[in-house]
Protein backbone atom coordinates (compact mmCIF):
# COMPACT_ATOMS: atom_id res chain seq x y z
CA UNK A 1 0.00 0.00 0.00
CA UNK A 2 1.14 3.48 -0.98
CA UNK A 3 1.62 6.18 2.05
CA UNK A 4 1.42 9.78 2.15
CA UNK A 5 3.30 11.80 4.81
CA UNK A 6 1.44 15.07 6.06
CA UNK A 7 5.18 17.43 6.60
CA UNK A 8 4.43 20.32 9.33
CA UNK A 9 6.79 22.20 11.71
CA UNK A 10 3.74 22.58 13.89
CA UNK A 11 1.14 19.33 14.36
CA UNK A 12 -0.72 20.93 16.54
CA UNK A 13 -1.44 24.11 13.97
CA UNK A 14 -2.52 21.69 11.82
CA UNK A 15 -3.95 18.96 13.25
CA UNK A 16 -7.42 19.15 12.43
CA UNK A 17 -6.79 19.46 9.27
CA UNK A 18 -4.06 16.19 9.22
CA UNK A 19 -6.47 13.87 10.91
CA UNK A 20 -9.65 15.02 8.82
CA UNK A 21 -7.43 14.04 5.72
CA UNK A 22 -5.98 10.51 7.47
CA UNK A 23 -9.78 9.39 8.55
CA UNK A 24 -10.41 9.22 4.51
CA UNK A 25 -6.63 7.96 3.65
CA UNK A 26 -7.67 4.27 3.49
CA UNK A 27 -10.60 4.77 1.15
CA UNK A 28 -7.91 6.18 -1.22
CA UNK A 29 -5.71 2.82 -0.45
CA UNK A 30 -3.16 5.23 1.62
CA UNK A 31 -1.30 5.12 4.90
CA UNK A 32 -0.73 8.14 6.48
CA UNK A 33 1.80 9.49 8.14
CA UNK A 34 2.63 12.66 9.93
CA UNK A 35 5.98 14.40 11.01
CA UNK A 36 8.74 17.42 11.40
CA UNK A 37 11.44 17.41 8.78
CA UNK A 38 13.88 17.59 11.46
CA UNK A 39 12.92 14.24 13.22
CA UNK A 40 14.39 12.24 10.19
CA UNK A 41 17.68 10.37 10.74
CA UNK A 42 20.46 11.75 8.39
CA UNK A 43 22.02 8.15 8.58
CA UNK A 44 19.04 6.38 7.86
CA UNK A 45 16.68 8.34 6.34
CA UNK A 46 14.27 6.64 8.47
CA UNK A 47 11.79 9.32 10.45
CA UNK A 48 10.24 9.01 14.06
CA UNK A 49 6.46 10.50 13.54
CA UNK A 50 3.17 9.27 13.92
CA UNK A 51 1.21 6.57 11.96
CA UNK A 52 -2.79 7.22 11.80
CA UNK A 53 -4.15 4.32 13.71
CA UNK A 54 -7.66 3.81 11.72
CA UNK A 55 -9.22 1.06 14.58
CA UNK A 56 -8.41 3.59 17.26
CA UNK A 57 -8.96 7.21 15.10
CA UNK A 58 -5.63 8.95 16.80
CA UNK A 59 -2.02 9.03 16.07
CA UNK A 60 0.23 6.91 17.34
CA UNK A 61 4.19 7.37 17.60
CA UNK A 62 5.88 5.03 15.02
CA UNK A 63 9.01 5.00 13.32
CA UNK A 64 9.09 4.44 9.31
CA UNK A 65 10.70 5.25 6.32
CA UNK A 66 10.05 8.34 4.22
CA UNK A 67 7.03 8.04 2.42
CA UNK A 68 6.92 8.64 -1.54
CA UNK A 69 4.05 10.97 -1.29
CA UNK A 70 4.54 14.10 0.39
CA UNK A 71 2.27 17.03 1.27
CA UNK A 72 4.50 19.83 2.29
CA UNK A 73 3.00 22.13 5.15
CA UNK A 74 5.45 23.94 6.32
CA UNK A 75 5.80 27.51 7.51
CA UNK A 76 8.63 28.93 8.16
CA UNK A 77 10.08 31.73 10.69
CA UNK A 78 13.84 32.43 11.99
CA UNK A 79 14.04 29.76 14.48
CA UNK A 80 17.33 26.99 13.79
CA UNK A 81 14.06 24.40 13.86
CA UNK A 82 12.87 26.56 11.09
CA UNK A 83 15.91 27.31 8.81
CA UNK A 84 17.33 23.38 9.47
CA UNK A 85 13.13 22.22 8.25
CA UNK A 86 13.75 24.88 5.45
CA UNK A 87 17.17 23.15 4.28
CA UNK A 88 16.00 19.49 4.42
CA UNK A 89 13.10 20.17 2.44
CA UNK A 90 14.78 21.96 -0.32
CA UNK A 91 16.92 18.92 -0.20
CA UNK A 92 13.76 16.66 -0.04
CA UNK A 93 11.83 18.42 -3.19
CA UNK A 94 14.96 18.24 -5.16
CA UNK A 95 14.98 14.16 -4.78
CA UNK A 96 13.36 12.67 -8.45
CA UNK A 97 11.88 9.40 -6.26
CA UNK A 98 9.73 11.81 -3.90
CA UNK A 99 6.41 13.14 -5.30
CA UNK A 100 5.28 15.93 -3.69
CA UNK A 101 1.80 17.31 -4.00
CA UNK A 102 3.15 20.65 -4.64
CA UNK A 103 6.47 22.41 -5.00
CA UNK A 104 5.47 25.84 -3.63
CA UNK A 105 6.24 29.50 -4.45
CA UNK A 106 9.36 31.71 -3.67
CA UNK A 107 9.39 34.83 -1.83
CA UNK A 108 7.20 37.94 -1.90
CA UNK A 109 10.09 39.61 -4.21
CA UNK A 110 10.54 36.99 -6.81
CA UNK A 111 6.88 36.01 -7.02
CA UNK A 112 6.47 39.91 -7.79
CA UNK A 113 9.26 39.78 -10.52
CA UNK A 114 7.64 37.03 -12.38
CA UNK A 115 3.96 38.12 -12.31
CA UNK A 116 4.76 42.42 -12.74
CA UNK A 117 6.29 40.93 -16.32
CA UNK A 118 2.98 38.61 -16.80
CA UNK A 119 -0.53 39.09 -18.96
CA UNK A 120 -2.04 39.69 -15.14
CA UNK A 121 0.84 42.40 -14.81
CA UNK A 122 -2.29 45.60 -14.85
CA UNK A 123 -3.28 43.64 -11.59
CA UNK A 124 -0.07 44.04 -9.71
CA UNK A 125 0.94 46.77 -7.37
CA UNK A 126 4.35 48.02 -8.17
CA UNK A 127 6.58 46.78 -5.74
CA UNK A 128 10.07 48.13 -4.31
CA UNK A 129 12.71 46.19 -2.49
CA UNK A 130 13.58 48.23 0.53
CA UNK A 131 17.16 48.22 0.07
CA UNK A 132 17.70 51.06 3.76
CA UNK A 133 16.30 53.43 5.62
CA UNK A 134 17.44 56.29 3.20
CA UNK A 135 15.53 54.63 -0.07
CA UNK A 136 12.31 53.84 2.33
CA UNK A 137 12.25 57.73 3.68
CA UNK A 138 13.08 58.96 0.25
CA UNK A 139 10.12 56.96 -1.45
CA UNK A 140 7.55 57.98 1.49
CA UNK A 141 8.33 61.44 1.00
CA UNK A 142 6.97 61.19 -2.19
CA UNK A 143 3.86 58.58 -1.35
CA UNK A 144 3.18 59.77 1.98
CA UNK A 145 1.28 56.77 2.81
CA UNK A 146 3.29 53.86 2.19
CA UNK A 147 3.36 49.78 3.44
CA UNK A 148 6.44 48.18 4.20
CA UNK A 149 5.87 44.02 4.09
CA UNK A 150 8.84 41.35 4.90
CA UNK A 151 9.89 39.39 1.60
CA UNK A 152 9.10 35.90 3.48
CA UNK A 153 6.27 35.67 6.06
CA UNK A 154 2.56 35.24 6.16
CA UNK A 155 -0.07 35.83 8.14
CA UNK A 156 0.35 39.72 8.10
CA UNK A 157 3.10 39.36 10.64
CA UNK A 158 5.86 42.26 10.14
CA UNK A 159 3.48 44.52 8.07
CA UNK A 160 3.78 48.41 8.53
CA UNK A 161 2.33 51.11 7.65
CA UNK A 162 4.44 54.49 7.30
CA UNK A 163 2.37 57.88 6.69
CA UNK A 164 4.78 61.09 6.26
CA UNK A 165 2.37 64.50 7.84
CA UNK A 166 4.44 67.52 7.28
CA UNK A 167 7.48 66.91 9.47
CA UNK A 168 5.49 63.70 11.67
CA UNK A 169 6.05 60.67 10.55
CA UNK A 170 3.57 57.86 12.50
CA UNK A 171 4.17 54.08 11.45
CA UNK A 172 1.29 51.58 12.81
CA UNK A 173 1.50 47.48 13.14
CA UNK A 174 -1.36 45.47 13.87
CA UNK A 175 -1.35 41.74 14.99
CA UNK A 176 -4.52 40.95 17.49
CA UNK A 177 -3.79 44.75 18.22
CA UNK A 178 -3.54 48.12 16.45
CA UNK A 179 0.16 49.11 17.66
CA UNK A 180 0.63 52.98 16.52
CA UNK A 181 4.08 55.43 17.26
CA UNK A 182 5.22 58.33 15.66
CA UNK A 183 8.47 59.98 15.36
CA UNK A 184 8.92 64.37 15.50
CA UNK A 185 12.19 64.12 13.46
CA UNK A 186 13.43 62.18 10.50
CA UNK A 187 16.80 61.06 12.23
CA UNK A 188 14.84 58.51 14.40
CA UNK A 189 12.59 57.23 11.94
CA UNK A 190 15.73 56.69 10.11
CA UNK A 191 16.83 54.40 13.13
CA UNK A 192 13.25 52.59 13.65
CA UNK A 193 13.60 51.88 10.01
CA UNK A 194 17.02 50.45 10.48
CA UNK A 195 16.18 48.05 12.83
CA UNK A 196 13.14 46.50 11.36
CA UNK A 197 15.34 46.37 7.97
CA UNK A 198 17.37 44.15 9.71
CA UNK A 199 14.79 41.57 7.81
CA UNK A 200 14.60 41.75 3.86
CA UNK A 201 11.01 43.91 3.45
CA UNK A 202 9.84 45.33 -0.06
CA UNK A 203 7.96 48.82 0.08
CA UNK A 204 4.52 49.58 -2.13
CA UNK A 205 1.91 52.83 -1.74
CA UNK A 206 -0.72 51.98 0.64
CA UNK A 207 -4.35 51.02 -1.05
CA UNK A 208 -7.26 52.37 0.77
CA UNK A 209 -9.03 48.74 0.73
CA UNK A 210 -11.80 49.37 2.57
CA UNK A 211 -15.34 48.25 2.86
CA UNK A 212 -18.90 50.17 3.78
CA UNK A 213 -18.01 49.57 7.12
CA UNK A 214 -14.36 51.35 7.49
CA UNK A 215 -12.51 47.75 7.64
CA UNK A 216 -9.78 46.80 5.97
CA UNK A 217 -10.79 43.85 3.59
CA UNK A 218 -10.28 41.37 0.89
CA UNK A 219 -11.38 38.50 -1.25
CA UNK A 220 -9.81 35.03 -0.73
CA UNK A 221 -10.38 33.09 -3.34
CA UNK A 222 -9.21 29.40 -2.67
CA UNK A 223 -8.14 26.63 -5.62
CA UNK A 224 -7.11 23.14 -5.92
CA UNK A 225 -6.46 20.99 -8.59
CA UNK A 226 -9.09 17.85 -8.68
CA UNK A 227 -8.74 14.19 -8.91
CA UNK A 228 -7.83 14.72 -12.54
CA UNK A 229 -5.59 17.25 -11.92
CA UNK A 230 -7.60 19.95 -13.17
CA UNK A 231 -7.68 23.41 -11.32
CA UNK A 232 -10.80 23.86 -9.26
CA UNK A 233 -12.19 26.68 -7.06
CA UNK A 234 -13.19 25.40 -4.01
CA UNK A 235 -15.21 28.67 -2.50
CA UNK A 236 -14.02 32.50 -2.16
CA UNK A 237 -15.19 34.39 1.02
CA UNK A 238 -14.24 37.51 2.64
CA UNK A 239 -11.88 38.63 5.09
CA UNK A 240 -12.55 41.72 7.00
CA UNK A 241 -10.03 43.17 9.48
CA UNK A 242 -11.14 45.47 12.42
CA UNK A 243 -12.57 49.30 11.36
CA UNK A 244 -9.25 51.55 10.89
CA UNK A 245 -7.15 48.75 11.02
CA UNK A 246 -4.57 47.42 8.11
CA UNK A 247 -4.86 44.31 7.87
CA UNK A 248 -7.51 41.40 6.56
CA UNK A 249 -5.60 38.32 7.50
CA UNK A 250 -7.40 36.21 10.04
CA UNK A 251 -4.18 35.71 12.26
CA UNK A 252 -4.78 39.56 12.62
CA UNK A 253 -8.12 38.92 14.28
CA UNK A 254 -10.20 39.32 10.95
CA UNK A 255 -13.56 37.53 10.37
CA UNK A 256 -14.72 35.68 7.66
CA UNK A 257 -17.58 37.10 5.73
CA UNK A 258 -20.09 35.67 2.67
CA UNK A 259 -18.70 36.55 -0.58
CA UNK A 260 -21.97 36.90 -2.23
CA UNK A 261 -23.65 39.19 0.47
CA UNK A 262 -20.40 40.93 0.21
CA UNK A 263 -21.21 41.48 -3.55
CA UNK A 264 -25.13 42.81 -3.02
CA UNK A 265 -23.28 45.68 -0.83
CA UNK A 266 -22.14 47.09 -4.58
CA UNK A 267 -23.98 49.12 -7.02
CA UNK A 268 -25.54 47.31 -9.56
CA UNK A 269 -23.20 48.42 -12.44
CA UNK A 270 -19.99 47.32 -10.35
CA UNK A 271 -21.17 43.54 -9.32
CA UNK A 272 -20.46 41.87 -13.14
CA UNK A 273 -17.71 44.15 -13.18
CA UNK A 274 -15.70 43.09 -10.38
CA UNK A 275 -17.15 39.48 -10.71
CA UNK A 276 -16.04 38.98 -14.04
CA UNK A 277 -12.34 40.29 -13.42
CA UNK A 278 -12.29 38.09 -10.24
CA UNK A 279 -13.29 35.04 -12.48
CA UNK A 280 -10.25 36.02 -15.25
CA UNK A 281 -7.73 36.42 -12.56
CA UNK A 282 -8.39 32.75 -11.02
CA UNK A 283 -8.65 30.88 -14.20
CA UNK A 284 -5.25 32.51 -15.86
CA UNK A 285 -2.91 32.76 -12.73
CA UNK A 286 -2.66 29.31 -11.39
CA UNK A 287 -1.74 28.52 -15.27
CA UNK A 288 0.86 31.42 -15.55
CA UNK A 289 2.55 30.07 -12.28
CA UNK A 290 3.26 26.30 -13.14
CA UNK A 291 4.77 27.74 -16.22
CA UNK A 292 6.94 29.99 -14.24
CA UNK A 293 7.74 27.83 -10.90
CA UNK A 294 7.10 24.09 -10.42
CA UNK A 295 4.02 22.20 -10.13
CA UNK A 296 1.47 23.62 -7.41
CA UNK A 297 -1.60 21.38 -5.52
CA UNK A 298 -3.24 24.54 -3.55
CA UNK A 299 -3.77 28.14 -3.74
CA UNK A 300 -5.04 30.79 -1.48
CA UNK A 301 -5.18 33.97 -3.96
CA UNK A 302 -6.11 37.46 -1.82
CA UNK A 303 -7.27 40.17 -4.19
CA UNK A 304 -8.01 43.71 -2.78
CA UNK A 305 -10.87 45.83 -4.49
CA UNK A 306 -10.11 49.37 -3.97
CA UNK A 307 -12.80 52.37 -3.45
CA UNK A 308 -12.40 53.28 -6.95
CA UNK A 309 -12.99 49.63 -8.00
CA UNK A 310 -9.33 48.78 -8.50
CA UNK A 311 -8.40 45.34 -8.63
CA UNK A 312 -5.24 44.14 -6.78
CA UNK A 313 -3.82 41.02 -6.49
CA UNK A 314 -2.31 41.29 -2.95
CA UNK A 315 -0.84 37.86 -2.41
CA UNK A 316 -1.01 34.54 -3.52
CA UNK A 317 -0.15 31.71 -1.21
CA UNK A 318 0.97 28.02 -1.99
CA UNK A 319 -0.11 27.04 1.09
CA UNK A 320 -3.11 28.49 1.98
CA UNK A 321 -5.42 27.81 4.95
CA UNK A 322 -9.01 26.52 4.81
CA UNK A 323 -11.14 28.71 7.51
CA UNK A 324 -12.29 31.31 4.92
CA UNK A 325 -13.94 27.91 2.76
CA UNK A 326 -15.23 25.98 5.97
CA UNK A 327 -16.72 28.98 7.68
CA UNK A 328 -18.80 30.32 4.13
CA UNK A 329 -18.88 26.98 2.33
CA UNK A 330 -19.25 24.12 4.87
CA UNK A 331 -20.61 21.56 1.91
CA UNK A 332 -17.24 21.87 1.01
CA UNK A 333 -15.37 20.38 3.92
CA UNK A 334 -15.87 17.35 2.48
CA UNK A 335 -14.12 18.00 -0.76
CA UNK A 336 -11.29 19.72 1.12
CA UNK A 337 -10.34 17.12 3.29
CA UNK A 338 -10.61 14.16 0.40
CA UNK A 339 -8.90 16.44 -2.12
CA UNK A 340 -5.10 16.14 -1.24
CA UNK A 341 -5.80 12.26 -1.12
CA UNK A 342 -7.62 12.17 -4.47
CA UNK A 343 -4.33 14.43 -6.00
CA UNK A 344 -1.96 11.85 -4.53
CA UNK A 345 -3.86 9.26 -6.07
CA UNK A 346 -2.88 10.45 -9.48
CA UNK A 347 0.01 11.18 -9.21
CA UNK A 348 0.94 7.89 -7.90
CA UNK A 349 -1.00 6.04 -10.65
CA UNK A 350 1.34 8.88 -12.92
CA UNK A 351 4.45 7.55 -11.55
CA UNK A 352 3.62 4.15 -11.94
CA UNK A 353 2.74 4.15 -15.42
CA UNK A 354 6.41 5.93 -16.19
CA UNK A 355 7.89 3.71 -14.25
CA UNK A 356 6.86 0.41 -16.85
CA UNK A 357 9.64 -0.55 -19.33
């Protein structure tokens, strides 16, 4: 029997979401394993886990070899857990007898490369590494209103927003909580910026993405590809962040809204509009990506729909999670949870076929 291993530098983040996907893994004629990447044994490959016990339902501690299916979870932050996880799976995806269900996408700053040069390029925000404090003050004096994001991250973590007021300048950073400061002379903004530099951020004007009720907002539209490997949409919902906030993200405290009550908020003339451009940008981009980068399973795309009607894509994530599609579309929690065994299914009956003489 074929196995699948579930790879995540945090079970408990995901575990839900792991053991939903193991209860099913038999019907699919797959044993499932879960682990850390750095709990493998560089001597013998072989990785101490846990095996899903189906009689019991729970997780038991085993010891195994890797599997040849792999569905790569992982998050990563500064931690030595974190860059050592980061290293072994580069190592991992680079191995022609492991199949993983998708390869993912690079940073913030290369993803923005590839897609600014793209037919979706009108949807992209221009983007500027922020290469020092001097080149971030220079480029806020002429925006005024600008958002600083780190090249790697998710979740909204490390986001800031800079806005220049005659000689003030006030930054603000919001995780559960609206953090605001401001600075009454240039020279120590110039050292605030310094120090949060000392990660690689990119800089971009600030978009008034807003909704009828003064929150921050966007649409999350979330794809996978089927059991024939086509690309699907699974559901696309809202995320609304907290009135005079910046961010949408849901680690940020946001809630999940309806997309299509969402849509009845807009004039008339504006819902085919925005629908329609929503629709092109989720059928063309997960295309334009696997031509760019290496095959994909998943994507969480976040588009931002400005005041004027705008359409931004904000981010696009290979690893997306699955609240926004379980808390508007709960038929589809089904679907979700059989979908990464359904993918594995074909591309294991893939590899077997160009395995025969």
């Amino acid at each position: 029997m074929n196995a699948i291993g579930l790879i995540s530098l945090n079970p408990a983040v995901e575990n839900v979401y792991f053991t939903e996907i193991a209860k099913r893994s038999l019907q699919y004629g797959l044993v499932c394993y879960r682990f850390i990447p750095t709990n493998m044994n560089p001597f013998t490959h072989k990785i101490s886990g846990e095996k899903f016990d189906h009689q019991r339902q729970v997780w038991a501690d085993s010891e195994f070899p890797l599997p040849s299916i792999l569905y790569d979870r992982c998050f990563y932050g500064d931690s030595p857990v974190s860059k050592a996880s980061s290293a072994i799976m580069k190592w991992l995806k680079s191995r022609e007898d492991l199949c993983f269900l998708g390869c993912g996408l690079p940073n913030k700053w290369e993803l923005y490369e590839k897609l600014s040069g793209s037919p979706l390029a009108p949807y992209i925000l221009r983007t500027f590494q922020a290469n020092g404090p001097k080149e971030v003050l220079s480029y806020l004096k002429k925006q005024k209103n600008i958002l600083l994001k780190p090249v790697s991250g998710s979740g909204g973590r490390g986001i800031v927003r800079i806005i220049k007021e005659k000689e003030k300048i006030s930054v603000s950073m919001e995780q559960q909580q609206l953090v605001k400061s401001s600075f009454s002379s240039e020279d120590r903004a110039f050292q605030w910026i310094g120090k949060l530099l000392s990660r690689d951020y990119l800089m971009q004007p600030f978009l008034p993405l807003i909704d009828h009720k003064d929150r921050p907002f966007d649409v999350r539209v979330f794809l996978q590809k089927d059991s024939g490997g086509a690309w699907v949409e699974r559901g696309r919902g809202i995320r609304a962040g907290k009135p005079q906030g910046i961010l949408s993200n849901l680690s940020a405290g946001a809630q999940t809204e309806d997309y299509q009550h969402w849509l009845k908020t807009l004039p008339p003339k504006d819902r085919q509009m925005v629908n329609e451009e929503i629709d092109d940008i989720t059928k063309k981009l997960p295309h334009l990506l696997e031509e760019m980068f290496p095959p994909l399973f998943e994507l969480g795309i976040d588009i931002g729909i400005a005041k004027d009607r705008s359409i931004w894509i904000l981010d696009v994530n290979s690893k997306p999670g699955h609240k926004v599609v379980l808390e508007t579309n709960p038929d589809a929690k089904e679907i979700l949870y059989a979908a990464p065994l359904e993918y594995a299914g074909l591309l294991s009956t893939k590899r077997e076929r160009e395995a025969k003489p």
